[in-house]
N, C-alpha and C. Protein backbone atom coordinates (compact mmCIF):
# COMPACT_ATOMS: atom_id res chain seq x y z
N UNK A 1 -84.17 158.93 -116.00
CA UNK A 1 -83.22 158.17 -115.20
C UNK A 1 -83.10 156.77 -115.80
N UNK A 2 -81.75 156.18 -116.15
CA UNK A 2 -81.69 154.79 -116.53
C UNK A 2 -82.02 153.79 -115.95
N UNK A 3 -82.34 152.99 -116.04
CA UNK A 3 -82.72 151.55 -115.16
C UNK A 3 -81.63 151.12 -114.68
N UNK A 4 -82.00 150.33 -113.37
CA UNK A 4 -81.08 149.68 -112.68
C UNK A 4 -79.80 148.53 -113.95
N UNK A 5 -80.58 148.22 -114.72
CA UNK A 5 -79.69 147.10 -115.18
C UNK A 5 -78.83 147.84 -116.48
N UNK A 6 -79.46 148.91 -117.06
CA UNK A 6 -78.53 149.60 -117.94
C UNK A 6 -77.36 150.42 -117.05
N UNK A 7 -77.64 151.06 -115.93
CA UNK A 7 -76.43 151.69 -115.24
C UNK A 7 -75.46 150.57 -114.50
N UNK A 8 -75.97 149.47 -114.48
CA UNK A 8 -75.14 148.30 -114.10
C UNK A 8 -73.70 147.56 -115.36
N UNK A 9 -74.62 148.08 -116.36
CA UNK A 9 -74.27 148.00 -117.79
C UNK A 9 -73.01 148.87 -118.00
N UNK A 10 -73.21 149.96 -117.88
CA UNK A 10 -72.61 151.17 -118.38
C UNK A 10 -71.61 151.72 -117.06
N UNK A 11 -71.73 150.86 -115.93
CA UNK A 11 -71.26 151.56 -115.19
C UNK A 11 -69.22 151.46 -114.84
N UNK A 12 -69.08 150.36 -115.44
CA UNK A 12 -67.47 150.38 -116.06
C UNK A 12 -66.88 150.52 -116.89
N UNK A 13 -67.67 151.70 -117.83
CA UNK A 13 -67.26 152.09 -119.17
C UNK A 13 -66.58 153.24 -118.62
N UNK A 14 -65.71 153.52 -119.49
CA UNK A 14 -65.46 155.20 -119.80
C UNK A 14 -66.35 156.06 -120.05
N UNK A 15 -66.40 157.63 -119.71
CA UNK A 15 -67.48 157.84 -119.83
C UNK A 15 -67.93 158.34 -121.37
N UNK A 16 -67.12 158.26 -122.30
CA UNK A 16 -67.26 158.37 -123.59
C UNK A 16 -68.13 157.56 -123.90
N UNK A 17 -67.90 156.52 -123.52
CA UNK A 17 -67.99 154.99 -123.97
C UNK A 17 -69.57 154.74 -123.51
N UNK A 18 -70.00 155.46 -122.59
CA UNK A 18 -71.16 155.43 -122.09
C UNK A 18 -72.24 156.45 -122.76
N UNK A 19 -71.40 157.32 -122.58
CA UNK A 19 -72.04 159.20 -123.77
C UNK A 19 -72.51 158.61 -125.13
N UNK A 20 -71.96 157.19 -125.65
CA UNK A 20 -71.93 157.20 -127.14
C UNK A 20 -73.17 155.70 -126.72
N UNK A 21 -73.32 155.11 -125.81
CA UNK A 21 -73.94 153.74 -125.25
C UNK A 21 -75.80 154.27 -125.19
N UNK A 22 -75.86 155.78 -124.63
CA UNK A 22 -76.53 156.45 -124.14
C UNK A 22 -77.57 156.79 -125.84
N UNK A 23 -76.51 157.28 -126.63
CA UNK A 23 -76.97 158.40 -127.31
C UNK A 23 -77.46 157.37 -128.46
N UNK A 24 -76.96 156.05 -129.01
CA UNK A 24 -77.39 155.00 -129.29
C UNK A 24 -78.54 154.87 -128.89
N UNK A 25 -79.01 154.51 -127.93
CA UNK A 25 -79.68 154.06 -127.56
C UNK A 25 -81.44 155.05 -127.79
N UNK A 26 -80.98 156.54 -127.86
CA UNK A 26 -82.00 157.46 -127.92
C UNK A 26 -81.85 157.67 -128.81
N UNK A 27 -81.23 157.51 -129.78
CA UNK A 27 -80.87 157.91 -131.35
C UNK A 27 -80.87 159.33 -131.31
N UNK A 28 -80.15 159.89 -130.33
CA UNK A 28 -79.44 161.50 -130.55
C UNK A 28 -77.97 161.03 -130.56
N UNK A 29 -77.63 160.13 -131.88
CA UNK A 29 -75.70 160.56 -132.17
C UNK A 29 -75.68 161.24 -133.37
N UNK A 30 -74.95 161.56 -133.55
CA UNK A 30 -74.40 162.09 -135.06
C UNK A 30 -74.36 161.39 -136.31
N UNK A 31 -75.10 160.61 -136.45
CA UNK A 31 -75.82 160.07 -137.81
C UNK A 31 -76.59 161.00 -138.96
N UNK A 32 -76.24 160.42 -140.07
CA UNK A 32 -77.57 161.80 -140.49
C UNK A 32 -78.70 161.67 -140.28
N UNK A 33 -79.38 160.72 -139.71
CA UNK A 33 -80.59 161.04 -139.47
C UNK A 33 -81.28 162.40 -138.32
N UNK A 34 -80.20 162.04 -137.52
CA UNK A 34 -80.27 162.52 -136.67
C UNK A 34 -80.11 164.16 -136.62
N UNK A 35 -78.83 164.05 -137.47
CA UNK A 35 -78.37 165.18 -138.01
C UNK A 35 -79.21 166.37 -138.99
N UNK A 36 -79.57 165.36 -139.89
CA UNK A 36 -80.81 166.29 -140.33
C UNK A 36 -82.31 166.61 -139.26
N UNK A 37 -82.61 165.91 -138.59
CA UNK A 37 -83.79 166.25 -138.03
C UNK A 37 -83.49 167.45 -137.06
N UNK A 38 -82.29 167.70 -136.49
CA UNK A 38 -82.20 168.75 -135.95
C UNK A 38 -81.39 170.07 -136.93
N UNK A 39 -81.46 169.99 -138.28
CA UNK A 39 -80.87 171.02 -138.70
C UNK A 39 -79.62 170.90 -139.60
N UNK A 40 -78.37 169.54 -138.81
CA UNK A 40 -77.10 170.63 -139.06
C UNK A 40 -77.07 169.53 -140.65
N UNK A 41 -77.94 168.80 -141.32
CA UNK A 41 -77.33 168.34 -142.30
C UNK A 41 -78.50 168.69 -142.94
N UNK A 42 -78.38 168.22 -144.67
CA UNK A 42 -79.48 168.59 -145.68
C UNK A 42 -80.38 167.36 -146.19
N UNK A 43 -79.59 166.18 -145.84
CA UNK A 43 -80.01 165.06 -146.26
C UNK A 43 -79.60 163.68 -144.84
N UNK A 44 -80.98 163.05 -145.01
CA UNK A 44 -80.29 161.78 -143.76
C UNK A 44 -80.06 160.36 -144.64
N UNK A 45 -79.46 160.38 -146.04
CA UNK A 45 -79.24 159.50 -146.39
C UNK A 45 -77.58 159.39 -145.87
N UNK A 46 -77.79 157.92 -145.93
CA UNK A 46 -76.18 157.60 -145.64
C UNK A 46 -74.94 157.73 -146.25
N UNK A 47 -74.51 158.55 -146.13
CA UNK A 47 -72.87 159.18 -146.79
C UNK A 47 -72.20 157.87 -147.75
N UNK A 48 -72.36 156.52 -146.89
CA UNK A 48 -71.55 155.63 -147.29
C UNK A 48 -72.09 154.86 -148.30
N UNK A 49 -73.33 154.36 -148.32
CA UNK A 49 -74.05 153.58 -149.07
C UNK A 49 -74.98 154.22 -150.15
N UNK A 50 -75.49 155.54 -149.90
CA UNK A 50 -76.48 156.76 -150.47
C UNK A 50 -77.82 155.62 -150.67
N UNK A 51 -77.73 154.53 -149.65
CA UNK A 51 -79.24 153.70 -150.73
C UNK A 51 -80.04 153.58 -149.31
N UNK A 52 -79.85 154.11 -148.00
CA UNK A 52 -81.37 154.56 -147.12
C UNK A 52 -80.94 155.65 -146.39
N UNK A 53 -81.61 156.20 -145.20
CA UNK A 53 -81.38 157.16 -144.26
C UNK A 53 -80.61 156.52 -143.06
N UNK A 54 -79.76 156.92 -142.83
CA UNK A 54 -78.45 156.81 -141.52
C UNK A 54 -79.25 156.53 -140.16
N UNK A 55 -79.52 155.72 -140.14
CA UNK A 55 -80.38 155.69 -138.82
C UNK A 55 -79.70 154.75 -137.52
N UNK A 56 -79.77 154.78 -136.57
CA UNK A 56 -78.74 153.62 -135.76
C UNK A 56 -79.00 152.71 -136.35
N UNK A 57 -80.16 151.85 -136.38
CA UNK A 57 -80.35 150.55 -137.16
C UNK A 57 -79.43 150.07 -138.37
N UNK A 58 -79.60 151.13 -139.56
CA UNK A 58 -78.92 151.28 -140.74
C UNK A 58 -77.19 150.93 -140.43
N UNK A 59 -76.72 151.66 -139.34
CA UNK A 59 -75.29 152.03 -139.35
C UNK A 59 -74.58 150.88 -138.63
N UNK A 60 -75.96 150.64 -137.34
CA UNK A 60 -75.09 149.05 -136.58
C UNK A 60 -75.77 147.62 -137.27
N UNK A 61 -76.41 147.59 -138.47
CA UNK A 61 -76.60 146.14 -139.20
C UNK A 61 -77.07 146.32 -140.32
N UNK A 62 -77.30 147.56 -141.08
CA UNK A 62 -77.89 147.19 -142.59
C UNK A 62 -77.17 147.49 -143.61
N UNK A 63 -76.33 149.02 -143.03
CA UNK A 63 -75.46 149.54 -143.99
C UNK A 63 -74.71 148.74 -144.76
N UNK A 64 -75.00 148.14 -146.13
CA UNK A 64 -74.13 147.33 -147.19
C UNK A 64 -72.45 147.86 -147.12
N UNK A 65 -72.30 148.42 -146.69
CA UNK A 65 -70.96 149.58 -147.03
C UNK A 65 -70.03 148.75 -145.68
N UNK A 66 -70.56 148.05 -144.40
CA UNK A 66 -70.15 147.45 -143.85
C UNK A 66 -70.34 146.02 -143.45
N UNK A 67 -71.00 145.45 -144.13
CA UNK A 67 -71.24 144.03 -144.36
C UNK A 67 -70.17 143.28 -143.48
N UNK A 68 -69.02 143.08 -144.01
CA UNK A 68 -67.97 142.63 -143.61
C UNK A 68 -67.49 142.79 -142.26
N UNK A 69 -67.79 144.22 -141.92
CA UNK A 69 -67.61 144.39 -140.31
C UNK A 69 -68.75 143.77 -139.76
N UNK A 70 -70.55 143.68 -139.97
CA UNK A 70 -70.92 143.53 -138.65
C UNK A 70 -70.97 141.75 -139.24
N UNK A 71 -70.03 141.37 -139.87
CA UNK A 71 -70.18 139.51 -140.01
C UNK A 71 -68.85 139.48 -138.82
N UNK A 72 -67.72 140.30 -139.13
CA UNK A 72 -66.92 139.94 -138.37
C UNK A 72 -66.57 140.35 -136.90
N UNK A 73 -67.22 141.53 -136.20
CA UNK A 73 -67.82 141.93 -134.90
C UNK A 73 -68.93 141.07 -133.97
N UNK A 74 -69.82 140.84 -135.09
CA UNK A 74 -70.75 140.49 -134.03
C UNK A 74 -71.41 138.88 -134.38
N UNK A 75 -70.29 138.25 -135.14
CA UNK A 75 -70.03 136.87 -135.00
C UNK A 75 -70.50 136.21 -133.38
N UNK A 76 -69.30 136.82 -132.38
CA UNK A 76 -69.64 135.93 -131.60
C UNK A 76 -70.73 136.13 -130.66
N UNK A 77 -72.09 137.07 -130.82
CA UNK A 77 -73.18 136.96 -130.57
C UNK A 77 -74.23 136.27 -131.36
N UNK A 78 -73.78 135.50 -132.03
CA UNK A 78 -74.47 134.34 -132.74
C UNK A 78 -75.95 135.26 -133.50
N UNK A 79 -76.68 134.61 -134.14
CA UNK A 79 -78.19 135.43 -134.31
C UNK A 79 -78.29 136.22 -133.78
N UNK A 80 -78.04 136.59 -132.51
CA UNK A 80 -79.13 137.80 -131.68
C UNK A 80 -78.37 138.69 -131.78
N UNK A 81 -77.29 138.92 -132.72
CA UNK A 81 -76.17 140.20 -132.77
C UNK A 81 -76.70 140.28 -133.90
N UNK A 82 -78.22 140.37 -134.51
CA UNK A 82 -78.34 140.89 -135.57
C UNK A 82 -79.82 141.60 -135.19
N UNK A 83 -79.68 142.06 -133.92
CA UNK A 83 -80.81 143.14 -133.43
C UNK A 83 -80.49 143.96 -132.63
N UNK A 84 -80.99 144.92 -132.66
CA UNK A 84 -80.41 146.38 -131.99
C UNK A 84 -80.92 146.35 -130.52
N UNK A 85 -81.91 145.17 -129.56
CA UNK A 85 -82.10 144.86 -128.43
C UNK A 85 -80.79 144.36 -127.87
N UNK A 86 -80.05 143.22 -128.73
CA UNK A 86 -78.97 142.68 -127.94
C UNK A 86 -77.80 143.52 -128.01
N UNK A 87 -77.95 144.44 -129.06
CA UNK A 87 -76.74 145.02 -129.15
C UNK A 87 -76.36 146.15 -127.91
N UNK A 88 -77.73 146.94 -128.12
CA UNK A 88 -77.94 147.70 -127.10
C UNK A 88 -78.28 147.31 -125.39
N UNK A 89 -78.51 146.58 -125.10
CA UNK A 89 -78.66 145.83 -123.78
C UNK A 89 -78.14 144.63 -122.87
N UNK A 90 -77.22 144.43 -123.60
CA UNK A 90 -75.91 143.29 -123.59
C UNK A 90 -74.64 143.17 -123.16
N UNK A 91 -74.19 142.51 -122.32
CA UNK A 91 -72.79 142.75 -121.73
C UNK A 91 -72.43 142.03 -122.95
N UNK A 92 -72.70 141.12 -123.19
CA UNK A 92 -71.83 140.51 -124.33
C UNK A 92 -71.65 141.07 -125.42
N UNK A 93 -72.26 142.07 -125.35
CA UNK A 93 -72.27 142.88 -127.21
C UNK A 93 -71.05 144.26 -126.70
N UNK A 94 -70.68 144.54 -125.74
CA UNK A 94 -70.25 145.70 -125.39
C UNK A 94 -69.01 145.51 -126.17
N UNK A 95 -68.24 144.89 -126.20
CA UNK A 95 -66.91 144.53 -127.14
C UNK A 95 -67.14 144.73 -128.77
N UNK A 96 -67.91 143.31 -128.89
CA UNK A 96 -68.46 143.47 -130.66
C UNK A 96 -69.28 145.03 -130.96
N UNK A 97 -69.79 145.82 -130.27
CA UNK A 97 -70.24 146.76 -130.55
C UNK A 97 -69.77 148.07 -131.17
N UNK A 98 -68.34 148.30 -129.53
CA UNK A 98 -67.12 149.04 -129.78
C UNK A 98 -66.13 148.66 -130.74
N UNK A 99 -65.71 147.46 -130.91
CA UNK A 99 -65.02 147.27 -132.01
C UNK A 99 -65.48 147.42 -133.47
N UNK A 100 -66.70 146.92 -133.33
CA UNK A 100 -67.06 147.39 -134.69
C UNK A 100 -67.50 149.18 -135.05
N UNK A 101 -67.77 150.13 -134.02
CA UNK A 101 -67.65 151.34 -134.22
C UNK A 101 -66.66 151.93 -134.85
N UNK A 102 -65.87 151.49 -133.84
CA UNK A 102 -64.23 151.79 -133.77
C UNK A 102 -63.33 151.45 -135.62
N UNK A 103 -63.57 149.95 -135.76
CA UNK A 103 -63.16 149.93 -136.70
C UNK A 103 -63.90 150.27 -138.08
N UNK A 104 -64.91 150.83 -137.92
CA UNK A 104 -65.69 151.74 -139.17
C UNK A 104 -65.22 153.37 -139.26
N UNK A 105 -64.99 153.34 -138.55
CA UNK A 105 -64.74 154.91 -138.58
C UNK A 105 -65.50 155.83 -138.30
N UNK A 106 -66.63 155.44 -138.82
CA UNK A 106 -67.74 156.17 -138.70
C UNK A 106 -67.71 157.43 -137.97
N UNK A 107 -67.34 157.48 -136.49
CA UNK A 107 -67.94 158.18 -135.45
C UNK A 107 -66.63 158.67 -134.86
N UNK A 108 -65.67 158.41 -135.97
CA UNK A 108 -64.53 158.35 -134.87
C UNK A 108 -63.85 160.28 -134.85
N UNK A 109 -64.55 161.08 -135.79
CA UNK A 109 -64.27 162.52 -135.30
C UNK A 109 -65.25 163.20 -134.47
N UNK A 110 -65.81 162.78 -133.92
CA UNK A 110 -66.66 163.03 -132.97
C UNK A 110 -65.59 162.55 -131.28
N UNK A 111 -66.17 161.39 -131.70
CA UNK A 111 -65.71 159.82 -130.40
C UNK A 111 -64.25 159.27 -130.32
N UNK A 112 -63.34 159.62 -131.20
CA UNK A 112 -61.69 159.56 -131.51
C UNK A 112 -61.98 157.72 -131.11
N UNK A 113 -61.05 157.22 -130.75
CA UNK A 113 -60.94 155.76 -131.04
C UNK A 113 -61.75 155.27 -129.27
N UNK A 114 -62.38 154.57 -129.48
CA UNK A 114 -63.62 153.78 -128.52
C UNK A 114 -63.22 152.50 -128.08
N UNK A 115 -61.40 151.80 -127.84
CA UNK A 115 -61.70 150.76 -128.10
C UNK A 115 -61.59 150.67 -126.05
N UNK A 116 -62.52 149.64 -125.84
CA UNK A 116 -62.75 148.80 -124.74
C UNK A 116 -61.93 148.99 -123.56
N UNK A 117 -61.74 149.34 -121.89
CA UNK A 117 -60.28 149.01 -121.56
C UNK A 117 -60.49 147.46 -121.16
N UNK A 118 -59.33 147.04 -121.05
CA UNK A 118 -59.17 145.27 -121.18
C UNK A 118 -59.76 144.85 -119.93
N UNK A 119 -60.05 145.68 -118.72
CA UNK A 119 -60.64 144.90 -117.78
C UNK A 119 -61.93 145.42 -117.29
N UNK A 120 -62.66 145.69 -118.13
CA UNK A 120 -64.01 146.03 -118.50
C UNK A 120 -64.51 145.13 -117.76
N UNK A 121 -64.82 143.58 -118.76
CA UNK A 121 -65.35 142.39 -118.10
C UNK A 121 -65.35 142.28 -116.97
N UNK A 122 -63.94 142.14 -116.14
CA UNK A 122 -63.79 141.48 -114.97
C UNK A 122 -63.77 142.52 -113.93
N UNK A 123 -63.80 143.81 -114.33
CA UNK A 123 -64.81 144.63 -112.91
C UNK A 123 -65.90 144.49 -112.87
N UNK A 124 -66.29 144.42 -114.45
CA UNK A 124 -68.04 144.17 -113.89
C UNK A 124 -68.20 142.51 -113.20
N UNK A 125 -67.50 141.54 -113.52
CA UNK A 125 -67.77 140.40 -112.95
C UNK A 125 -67.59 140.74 -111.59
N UNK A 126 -66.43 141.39 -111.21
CA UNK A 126 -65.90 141.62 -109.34
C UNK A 126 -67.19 142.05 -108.77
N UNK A 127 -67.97 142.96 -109.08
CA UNK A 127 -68.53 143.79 -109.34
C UNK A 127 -70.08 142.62 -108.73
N UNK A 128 -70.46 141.80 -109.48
CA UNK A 128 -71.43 140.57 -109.24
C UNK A 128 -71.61 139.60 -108.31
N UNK A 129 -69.97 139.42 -107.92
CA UNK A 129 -69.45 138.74 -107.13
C UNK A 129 -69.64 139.47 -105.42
N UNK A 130 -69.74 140.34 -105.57
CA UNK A 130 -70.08 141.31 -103.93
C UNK A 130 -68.49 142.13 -104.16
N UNK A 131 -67.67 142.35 -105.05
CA UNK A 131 -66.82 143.07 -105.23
C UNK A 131 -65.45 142.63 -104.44
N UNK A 132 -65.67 141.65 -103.63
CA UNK A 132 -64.50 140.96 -102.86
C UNK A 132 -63.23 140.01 -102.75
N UNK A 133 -63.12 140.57 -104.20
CA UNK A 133 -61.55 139.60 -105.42
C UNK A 133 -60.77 139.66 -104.33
């Protein structure tokens, strides 16, 4: 069962958006790491870079192959958007996270396009507020 503050988290997502928040988080997505440990691949090196194993870590900050995305995603989490705690446990990362999925491609025949709906934020703020906008 999730904790109170991750289902607080997750709880104005789509539920894709949550399926993929979830599976992150347990490292059962479709990475090769993952992929190989249960079978359906031969190798868990990374398709894109071939220079470590596909691991969430690898794919949301090390992978060289996206450099450029996680400078320009997760900019505006200053330092702490360069650890998989804030990324994963963060209202503020929920945007820079999805966008940067989204615009890698990565995941996107699995997850088709992930991007955000625009009033994400401000239900969850209503939401804090005692829900009484």
């Amino acid at each position: 069962m999730p904790s109170k503050r991750f289902a607080e988290l997750t709880a104005k997502l789509p539920r894709r958006h949550a399926g993929l928040f979830i599976q992150f988080r347990t490292n059962h997505i479709p990475l090769q790491a993952y992929l190989t440990r249960i079978g359906k691949a031969e190798a868990a090196t990374c398709p894109t870079c071939g220079a470590a194993s596909e691991t969430v870590a690898h794919f949301l900050l090390i992978c060289p192959t996206y450099t450029l995305h996680h400078a320009v995603h997760y900019r505006p989490l200053g330092f702490s958007g360069r650890n998989l705690k804030t990324l994963l446990n963060s209202k503020e990362a929920i945007h820079p996270l999805f966008n940067y999925v989204n615009t890698t491609g990565r995941l996107c025949t699995t997850f088709r396009s992930l991007n955000i709906p625009d009033n994400y934020e401000n239900a969850s703020n209503d939401d804090s507020n005692g829900g009484d906008s």
